[in-house]
PDB file of N, CA and C in Angstrom:
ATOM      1  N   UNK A   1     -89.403 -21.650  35.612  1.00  0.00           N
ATOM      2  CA  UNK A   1     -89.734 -20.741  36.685  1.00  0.00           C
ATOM      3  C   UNK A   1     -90.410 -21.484  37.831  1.00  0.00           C
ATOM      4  N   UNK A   2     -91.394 -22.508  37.541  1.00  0.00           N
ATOM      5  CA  UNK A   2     -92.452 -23.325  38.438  1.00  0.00           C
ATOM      6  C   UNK A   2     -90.767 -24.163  39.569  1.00  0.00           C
ATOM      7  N   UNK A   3     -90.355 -24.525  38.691  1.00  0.00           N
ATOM      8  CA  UNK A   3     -89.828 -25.525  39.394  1.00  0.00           C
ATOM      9  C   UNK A   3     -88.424 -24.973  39.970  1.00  0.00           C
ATOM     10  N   UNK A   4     -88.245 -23.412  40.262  1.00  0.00           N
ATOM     11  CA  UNK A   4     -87.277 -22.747  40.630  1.00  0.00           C
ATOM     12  C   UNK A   4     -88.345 -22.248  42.277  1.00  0.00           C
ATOM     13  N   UNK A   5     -88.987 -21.970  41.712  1.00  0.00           N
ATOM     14  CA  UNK A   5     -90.048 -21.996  43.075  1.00  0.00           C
ATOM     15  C   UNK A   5     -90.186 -22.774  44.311  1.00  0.00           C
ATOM     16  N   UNK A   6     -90.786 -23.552  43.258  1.00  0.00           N
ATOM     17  CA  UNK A   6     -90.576 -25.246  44.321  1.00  0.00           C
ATOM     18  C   UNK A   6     -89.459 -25.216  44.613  1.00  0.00           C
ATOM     19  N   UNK A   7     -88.280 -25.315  44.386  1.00  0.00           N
ATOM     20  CA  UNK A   7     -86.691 -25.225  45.213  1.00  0.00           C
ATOM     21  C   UNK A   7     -87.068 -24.356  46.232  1.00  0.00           C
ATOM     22  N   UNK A   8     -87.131 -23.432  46.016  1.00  0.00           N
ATOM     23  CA  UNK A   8     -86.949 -22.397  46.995  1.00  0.00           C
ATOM     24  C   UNK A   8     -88.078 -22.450  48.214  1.00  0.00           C
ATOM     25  N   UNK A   9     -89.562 -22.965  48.044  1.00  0.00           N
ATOM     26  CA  UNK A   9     -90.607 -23.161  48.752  1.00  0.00           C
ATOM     27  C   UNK A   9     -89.805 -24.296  49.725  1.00  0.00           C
ATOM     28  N   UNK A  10     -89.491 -25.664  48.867  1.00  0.00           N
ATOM     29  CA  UNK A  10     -88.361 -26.817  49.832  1.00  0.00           C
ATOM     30  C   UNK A  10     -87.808 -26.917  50.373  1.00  0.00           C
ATOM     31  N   UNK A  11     -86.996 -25.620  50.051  1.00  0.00           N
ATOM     32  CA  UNK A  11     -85.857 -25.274  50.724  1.00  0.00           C
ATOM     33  C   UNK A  11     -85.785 -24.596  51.938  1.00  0.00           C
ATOM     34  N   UNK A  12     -86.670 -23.402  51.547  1.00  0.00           N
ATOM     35  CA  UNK A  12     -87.266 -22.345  53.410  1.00  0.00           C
ATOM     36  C   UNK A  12     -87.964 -23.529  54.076  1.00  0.00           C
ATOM     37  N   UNK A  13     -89.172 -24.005  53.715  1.00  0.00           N
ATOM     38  CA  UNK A  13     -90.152 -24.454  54.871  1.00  0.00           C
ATOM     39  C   UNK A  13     -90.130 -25.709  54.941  1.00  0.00           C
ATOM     40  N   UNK A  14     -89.929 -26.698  56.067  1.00  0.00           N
ATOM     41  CA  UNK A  14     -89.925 -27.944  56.430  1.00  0.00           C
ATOM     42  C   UNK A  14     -91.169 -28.563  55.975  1.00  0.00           C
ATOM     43  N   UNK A  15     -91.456 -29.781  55.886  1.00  0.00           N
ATOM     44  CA  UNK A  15     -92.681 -30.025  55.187  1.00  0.00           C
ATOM     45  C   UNK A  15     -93.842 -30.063  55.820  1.00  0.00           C
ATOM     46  N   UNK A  16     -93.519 -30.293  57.527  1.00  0.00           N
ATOM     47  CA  UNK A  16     -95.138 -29.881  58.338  1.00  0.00           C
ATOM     48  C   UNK A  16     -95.402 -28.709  58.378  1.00  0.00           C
ATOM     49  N   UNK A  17     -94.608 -27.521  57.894  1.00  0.00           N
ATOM     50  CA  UNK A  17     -95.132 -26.262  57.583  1.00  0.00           C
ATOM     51  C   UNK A  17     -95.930 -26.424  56.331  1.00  0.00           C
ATOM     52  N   UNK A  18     -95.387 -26.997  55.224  1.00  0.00           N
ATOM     53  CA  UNK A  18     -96.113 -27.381  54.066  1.00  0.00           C
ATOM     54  C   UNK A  18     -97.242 -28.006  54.077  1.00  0.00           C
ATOM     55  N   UNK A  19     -97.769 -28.996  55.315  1.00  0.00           N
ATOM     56  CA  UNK A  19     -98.670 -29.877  55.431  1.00  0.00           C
ATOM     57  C   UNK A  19     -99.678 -29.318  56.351  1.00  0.00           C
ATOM     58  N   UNK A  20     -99.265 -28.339  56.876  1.00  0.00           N
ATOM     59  CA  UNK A  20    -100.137 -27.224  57.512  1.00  0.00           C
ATOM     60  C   UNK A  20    -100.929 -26.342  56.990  1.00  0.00           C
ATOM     61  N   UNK A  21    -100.260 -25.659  56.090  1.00  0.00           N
ATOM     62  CA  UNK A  21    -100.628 -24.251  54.638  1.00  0.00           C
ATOM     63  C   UNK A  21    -101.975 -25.198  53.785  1.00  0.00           C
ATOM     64  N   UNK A  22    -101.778 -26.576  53.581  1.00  0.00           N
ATOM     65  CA  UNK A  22    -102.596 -27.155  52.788  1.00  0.00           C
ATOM     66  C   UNK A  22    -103.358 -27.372  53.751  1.00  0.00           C
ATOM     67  N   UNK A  23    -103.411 -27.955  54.780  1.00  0.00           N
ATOM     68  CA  UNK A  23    -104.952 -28.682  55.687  1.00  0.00           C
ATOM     69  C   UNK A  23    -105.390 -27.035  55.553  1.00  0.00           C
ATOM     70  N   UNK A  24    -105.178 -25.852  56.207  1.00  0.00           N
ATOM     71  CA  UNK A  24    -105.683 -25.307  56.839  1.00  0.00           C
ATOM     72  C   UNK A  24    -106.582 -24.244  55.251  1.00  0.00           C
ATOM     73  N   UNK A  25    -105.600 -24.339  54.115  1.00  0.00           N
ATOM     74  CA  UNK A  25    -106.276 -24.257  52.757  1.00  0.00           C
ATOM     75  C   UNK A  25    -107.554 -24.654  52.236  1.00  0.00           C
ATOM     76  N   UNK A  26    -107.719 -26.493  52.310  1.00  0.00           N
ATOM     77  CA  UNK A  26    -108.708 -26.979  52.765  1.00  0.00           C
ATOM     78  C   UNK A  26    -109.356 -27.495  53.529  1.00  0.00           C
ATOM     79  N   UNK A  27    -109.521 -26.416  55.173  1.00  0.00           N
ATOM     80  CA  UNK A  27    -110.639 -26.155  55.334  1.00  0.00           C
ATOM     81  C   UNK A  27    -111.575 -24.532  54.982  1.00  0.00           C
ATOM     82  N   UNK A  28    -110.487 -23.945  54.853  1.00  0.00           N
ATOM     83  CA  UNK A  28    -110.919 -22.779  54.497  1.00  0.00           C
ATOM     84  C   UNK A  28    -112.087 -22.814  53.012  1.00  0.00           C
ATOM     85  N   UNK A  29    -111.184 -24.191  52.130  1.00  0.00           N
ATOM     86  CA  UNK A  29    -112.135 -24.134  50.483  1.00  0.00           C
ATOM     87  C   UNK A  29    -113.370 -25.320  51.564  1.00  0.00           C
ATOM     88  N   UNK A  30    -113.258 -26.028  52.451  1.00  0.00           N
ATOM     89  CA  UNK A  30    -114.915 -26.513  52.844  1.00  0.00           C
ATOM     90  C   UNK A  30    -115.405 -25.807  53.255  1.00  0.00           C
ATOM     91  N   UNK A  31    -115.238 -24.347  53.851  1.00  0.00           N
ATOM     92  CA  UNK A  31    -116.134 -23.916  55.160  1.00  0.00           C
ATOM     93  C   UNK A  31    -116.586 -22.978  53.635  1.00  0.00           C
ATOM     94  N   UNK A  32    -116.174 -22.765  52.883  1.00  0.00           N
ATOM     95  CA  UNK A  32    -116.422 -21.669  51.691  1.00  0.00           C
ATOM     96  C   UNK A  32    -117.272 -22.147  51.010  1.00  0.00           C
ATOM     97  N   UNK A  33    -116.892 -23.375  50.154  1.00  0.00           N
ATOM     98  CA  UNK A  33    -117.694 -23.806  48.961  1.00  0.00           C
ATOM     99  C   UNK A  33    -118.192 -24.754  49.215  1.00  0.00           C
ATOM    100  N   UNK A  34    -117.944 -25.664  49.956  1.00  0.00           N
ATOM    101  CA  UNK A  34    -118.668 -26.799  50.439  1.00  0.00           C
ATOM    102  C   UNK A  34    -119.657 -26.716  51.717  1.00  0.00           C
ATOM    103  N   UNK A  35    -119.352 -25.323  52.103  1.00  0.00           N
ATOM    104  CA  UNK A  35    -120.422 -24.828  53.431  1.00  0.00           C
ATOM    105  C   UNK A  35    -120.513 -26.127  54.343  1.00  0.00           C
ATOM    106  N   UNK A  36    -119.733 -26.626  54.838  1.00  0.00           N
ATOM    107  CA  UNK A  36    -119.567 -27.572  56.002  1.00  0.00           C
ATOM    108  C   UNK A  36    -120.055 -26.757  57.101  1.00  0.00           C
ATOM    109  N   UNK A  37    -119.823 -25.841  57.462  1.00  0.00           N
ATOM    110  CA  UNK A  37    -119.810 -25.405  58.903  1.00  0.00           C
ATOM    111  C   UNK A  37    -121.239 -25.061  58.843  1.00  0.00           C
ATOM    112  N   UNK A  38    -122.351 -25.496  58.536  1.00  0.00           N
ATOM    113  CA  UNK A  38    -123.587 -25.160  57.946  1.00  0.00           C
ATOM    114  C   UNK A  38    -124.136 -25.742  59.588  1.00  0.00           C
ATOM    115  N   UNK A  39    -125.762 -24.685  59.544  1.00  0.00           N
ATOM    116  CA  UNK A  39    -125.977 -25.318  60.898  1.00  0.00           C
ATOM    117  C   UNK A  39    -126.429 -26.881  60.876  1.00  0.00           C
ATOM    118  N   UNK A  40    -126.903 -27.153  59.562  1.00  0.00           N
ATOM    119  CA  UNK A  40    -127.939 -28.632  58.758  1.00  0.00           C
ATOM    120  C   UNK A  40    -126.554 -29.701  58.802  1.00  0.00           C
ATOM    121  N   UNK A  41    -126.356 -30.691  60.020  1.00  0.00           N
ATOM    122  CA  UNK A  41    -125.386 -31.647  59.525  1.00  0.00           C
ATOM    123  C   UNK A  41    -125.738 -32.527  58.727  1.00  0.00           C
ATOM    124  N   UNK A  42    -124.856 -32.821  57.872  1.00  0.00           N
ATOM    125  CA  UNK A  42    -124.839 -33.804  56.322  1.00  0.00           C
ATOM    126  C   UNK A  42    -123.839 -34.554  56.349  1.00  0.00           C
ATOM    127  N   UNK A  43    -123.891 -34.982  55.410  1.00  0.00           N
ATOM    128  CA  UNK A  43    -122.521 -36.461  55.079  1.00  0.00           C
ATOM    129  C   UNK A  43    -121.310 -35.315  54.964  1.00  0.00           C
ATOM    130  N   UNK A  44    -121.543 -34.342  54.492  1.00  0.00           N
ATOM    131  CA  UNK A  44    -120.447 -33.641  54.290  1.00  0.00           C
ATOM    132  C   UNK A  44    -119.616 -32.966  55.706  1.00  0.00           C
ATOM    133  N   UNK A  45    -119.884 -33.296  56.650  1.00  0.00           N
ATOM    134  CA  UNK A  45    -119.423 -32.992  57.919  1.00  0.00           C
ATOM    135  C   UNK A  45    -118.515 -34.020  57.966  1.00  0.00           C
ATOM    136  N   UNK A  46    -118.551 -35.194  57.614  1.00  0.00           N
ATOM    137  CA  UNK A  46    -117.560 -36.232  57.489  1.00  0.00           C
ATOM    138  C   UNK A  46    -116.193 -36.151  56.683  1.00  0.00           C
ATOM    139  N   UNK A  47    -116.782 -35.384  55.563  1.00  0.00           N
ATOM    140  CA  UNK A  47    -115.221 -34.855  54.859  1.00  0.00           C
ATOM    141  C   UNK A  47    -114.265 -34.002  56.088  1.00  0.00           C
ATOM    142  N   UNK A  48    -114.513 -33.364  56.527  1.00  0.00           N
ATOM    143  CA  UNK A  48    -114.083 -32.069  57.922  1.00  0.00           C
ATOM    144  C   UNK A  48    -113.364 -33.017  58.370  1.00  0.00           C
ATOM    145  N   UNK A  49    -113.942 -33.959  59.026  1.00  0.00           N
ATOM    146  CA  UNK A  49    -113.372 -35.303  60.222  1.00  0.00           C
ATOM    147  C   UNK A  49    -111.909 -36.732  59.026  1.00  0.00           C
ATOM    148  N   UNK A  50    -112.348 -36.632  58.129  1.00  0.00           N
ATOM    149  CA  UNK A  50    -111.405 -37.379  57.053  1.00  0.00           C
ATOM    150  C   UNK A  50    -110.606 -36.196  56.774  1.00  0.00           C
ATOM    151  N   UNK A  51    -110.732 -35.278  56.499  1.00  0.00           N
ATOM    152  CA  UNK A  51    -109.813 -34.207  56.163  1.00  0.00           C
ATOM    153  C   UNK A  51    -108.473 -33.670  57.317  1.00  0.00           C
ATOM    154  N   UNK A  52    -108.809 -33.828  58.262  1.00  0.00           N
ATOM    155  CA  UNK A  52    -108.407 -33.761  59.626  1.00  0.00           C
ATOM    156  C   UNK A  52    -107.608 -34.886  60.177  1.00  0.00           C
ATOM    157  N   UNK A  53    -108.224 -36.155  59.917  1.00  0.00           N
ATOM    158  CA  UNK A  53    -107.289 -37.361  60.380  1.00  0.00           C
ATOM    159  C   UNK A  53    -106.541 -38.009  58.874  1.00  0.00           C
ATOM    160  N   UNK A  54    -106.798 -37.062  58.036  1.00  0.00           N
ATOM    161  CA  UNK A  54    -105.001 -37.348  56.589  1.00  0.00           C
ATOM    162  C   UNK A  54    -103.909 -36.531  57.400  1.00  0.00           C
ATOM    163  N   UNK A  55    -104.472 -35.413  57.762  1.00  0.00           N
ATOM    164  CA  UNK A  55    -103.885 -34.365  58.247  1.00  0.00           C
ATOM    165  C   UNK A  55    -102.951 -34.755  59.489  1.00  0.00           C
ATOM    166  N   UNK A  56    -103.582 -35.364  60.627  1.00  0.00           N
ATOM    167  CA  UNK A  56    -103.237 -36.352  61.431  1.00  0.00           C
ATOM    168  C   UNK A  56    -101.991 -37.053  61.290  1.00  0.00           C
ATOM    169  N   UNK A  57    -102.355 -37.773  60.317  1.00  0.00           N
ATOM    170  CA  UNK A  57    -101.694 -39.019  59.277  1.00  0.00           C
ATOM    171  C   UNK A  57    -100.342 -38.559  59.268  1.00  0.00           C
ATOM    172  N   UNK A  58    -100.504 -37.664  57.901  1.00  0.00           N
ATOM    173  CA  UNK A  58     -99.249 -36.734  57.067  1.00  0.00           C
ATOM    174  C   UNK A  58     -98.145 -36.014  58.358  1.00  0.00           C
ATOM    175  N   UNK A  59     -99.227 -35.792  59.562  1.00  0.00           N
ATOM    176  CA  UNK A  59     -97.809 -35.014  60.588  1.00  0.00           C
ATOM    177  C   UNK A  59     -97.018 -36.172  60.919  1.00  0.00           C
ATOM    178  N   UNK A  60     -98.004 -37.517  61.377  1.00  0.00           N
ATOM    179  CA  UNK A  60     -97.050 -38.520  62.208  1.00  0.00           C
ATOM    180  C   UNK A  60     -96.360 -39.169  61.206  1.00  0.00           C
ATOM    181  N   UNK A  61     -96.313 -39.001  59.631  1.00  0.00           N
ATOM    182  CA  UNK A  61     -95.827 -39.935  59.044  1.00  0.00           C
ATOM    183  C   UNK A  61     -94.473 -38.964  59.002  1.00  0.00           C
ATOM    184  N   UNK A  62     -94.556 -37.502  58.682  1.00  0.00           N
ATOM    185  CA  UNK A  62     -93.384 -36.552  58.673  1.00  0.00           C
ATOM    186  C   UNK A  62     -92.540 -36.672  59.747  1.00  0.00           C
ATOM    187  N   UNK A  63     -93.020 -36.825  60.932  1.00  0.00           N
ATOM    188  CA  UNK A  63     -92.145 -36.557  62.026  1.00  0.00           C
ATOM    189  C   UNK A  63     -91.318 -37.941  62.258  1.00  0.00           C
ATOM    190  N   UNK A  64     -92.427 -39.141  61.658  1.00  0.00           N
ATOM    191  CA  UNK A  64     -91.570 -40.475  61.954  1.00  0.00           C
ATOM    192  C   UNK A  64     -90.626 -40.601  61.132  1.00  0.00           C
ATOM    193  N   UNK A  65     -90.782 -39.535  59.595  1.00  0.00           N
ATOM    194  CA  UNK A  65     -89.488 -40.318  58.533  1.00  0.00           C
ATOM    195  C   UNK A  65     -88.216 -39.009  58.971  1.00  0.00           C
ATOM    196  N   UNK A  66     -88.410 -38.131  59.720  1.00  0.00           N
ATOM    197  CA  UNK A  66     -87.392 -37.043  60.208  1.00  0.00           C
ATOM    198  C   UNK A  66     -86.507 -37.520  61.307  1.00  0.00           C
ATOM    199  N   UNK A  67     -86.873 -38.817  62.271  1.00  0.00           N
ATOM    200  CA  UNK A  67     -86.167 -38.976  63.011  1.00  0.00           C
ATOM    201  C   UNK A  67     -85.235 -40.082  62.709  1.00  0.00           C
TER     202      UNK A  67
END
């Protein structure tokens, strides 16, 4: 069943839609459980900024292996 899914998830959405659903997943699980968006900046404000430039990463690496 899992892996009839995944076909079908592969199949509708291109993968920077896929790479989108996840960044924007986690930031939603930092701003939640990891309380990043806190007014007290911490080391953990740095995950936000690393989380953001994979994110970065993963679009330019998608768009470079699509062309």
């Amino acid at each position: 069943m899992e892996s009839h899914y995944l076909r079908l998830v592969k199949n509708n959405m291109d993968k920077a839609k896929i790479a989108a659903i996840i960044y924007v997943s986690g930031l939603i699980f930092g701003a939640v459980v990891l309380d990043m968006w806190s007014a007290e900046t911490s080391p953990k404000a740095l995950l936000g900024i690393l989380w953001t430039t994979f994110f970065a990463i993963s679009l330019f690496y998608i768009e470079s292996k699509n062309k």
